[in-house]
Protein backbone atom coordinates (compact mmCIF):
# COMPACT_ATOMS: atom_id res chain seq x y z
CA UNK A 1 2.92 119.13 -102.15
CA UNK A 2 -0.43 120.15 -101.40
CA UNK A 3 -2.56 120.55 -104.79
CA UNK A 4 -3.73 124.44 -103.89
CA UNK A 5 -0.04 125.55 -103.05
CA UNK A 6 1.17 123.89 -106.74
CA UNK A 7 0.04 126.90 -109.06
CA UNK A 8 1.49 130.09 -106.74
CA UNK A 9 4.68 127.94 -106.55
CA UNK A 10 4.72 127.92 -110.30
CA UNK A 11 4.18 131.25 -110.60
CA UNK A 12 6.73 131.69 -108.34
CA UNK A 13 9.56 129.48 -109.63
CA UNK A 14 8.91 130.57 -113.33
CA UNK A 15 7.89 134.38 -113.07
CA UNK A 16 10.41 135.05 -109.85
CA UNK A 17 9.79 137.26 -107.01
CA UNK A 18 11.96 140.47 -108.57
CA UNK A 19 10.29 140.47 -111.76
CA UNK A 20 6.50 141.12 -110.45
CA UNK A 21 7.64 143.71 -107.67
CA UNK A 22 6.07 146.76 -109.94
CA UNK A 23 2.38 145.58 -109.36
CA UNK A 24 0.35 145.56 -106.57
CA UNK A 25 -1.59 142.18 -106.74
CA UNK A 26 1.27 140.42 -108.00
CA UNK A 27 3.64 141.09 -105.19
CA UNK A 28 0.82 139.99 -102.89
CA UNK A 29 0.30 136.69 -105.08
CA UNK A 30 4.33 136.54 -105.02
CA UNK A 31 4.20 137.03 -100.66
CA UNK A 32 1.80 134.26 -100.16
CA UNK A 33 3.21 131.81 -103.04
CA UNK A 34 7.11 132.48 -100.31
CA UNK A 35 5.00 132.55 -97.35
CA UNK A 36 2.82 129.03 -98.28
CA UNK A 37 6.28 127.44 -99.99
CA UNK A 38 7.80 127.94 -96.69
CA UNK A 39 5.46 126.72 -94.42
CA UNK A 40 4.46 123.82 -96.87
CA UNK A 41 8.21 122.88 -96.49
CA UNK A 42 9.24 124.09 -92.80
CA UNK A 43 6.15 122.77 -90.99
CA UNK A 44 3.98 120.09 -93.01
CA UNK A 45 6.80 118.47 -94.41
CA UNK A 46 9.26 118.93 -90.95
CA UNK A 47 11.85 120.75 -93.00
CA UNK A 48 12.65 124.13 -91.20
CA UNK A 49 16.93 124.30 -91.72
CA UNK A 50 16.21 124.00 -95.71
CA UNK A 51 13.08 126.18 -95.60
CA UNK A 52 14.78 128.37 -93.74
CA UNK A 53 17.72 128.42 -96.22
CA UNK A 54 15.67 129.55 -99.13
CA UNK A 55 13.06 131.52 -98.17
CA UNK A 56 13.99 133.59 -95.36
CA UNK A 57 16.78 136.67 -95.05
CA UNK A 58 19.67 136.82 -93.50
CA UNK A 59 18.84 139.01 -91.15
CA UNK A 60 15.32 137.69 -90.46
CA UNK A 61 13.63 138.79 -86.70
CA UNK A 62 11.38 136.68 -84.62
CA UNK A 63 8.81 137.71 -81.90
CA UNK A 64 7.34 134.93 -80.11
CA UNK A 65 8.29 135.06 -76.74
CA UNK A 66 9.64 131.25 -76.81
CA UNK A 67 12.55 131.68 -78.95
CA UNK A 68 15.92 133.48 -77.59
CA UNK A 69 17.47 136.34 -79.32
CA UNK A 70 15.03 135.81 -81.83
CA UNK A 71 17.11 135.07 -84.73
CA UNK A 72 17.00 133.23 -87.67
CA UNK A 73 19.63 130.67 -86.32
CA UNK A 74 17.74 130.33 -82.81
CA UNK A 75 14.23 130.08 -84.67
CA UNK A 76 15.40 127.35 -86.69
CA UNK A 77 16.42 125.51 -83.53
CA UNK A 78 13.15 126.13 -81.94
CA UNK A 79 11.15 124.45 -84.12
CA UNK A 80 13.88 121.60 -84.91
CA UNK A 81 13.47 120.80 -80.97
CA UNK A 82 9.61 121.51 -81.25
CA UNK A 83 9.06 118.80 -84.04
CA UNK A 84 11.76 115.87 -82.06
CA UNK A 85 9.49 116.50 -78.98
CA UNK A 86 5.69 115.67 -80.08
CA UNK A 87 5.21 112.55 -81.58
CA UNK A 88 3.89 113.43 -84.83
CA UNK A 89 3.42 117.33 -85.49
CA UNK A 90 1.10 118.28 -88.35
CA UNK A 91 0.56 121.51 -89.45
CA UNK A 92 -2.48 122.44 -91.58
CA UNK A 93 -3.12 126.04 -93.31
CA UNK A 94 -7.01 127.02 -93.44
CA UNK A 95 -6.41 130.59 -95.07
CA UNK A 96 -4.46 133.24 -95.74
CA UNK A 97 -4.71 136.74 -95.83
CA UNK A 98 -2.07 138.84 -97.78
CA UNK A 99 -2.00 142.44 -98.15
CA UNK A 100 1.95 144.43 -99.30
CA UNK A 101 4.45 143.36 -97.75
CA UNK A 102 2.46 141.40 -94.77
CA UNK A 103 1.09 137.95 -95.28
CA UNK A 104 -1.27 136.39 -92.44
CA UNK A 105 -1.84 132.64 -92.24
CA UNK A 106 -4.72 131.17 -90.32
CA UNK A 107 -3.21 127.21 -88.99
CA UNK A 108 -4.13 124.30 -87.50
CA UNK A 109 -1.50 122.36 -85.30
CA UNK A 110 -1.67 118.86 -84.02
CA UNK A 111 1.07 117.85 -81.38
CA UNK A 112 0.18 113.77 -82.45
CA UNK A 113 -3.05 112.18 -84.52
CA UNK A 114 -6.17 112.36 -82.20
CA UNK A 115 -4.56 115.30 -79.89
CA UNK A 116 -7.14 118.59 -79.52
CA UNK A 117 -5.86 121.04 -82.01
CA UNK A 118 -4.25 124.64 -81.32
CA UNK A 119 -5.31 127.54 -83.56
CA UNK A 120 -2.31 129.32 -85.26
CA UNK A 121 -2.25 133.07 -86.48
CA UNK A 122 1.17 133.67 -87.89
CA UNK A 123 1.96 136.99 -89.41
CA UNK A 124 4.70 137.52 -91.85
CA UNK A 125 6.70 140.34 -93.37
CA UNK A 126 8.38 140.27 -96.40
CA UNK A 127 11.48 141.86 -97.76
CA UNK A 128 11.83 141.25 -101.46
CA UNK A 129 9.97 138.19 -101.67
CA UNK A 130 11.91 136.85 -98.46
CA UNK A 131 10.24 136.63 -95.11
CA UNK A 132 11.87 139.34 -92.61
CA UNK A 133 9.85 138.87 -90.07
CA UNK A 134 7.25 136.57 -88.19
CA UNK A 135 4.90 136.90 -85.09
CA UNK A 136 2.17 134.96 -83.99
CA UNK A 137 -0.40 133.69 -81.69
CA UNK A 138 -0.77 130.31 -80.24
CA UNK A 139 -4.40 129.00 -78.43
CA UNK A 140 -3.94 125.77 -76.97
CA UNK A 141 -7.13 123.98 -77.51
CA UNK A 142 -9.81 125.17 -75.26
CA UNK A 143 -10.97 122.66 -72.08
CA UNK A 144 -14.53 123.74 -72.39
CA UNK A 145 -16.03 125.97 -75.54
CA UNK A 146 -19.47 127.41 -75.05
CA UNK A 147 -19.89 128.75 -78.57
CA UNK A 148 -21.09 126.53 -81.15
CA UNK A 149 -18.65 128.00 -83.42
CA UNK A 150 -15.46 126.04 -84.24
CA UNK A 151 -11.94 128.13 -84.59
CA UNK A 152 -11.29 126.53 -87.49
């Protein structure tokens, strides 16, 4: 578990997602605690089906173009396929952004260790404290960059 993640999922796990949804800030803490538990354990630790299972509704929708029908069944069989394929996926969350029910995360993917990096936006929607919804943006890592200014 990564050491910034452990006091939102705390708050989550002891305070639950229903009993903060009358305030503001603490729905947004509550959003980013699901949205970073869920990545943490669908991505960094290569769990999607169980991450997945607990944090993300029934009736969830996908966007990105890659994955057919865009339901929750055919996501979770995107990125099962995605992480057999590269040799050694890693995931990495720089920051997020949450404001209501939207959450944005700001990642760093790695197809295997030494490989260029692709910047990540993901966007998320939640539904009582349950993703609903995800889209995002993908940049493969860049052949040539003229500005001095990483991505990351």
């Amino acid at each position: 578990m990564n050491i910034r993640t452990l006091p939102l999922l705390l708050a989550l796990l002891l305070g639950g997602c229903s009993l903060m949804s009358g305030q503001t800030s603490q729905v947004k803490t509550c959003n980013r605690s699901v949205v970073l538990a869920f990545y943490e354990e669908a991505l960094v630790k290569l769990r999607p089906r169980p991450a997945f299972d607990r944090y993300v509704t029934d009736d969830f929708v996908e966007h990105k173009p890659d994955v057919p029908e865009g339901t929750k069944a055919a996501t979770i069989d995107f990125l099962e396929g995605l992480i057999k394929e590269v040799p050694e996926p890693k995931w990495e969350i720089l920051r997020t952004v949450s404001e209501g029910e939207l959450v944005f995360l700001h990642a760093r993917f790695s197809p295997a260790p030494g490989a260029p990096h692709y910047a990540i936006a993901d966007l998320f929607r939640l539904k009582e404290c349950k993703i609903a919804e995800h889209w995002d943006i993908v940049a493969p890592p860049p052949k040539q960059s003229r500005n001095p200014n990483s991505r990351f």
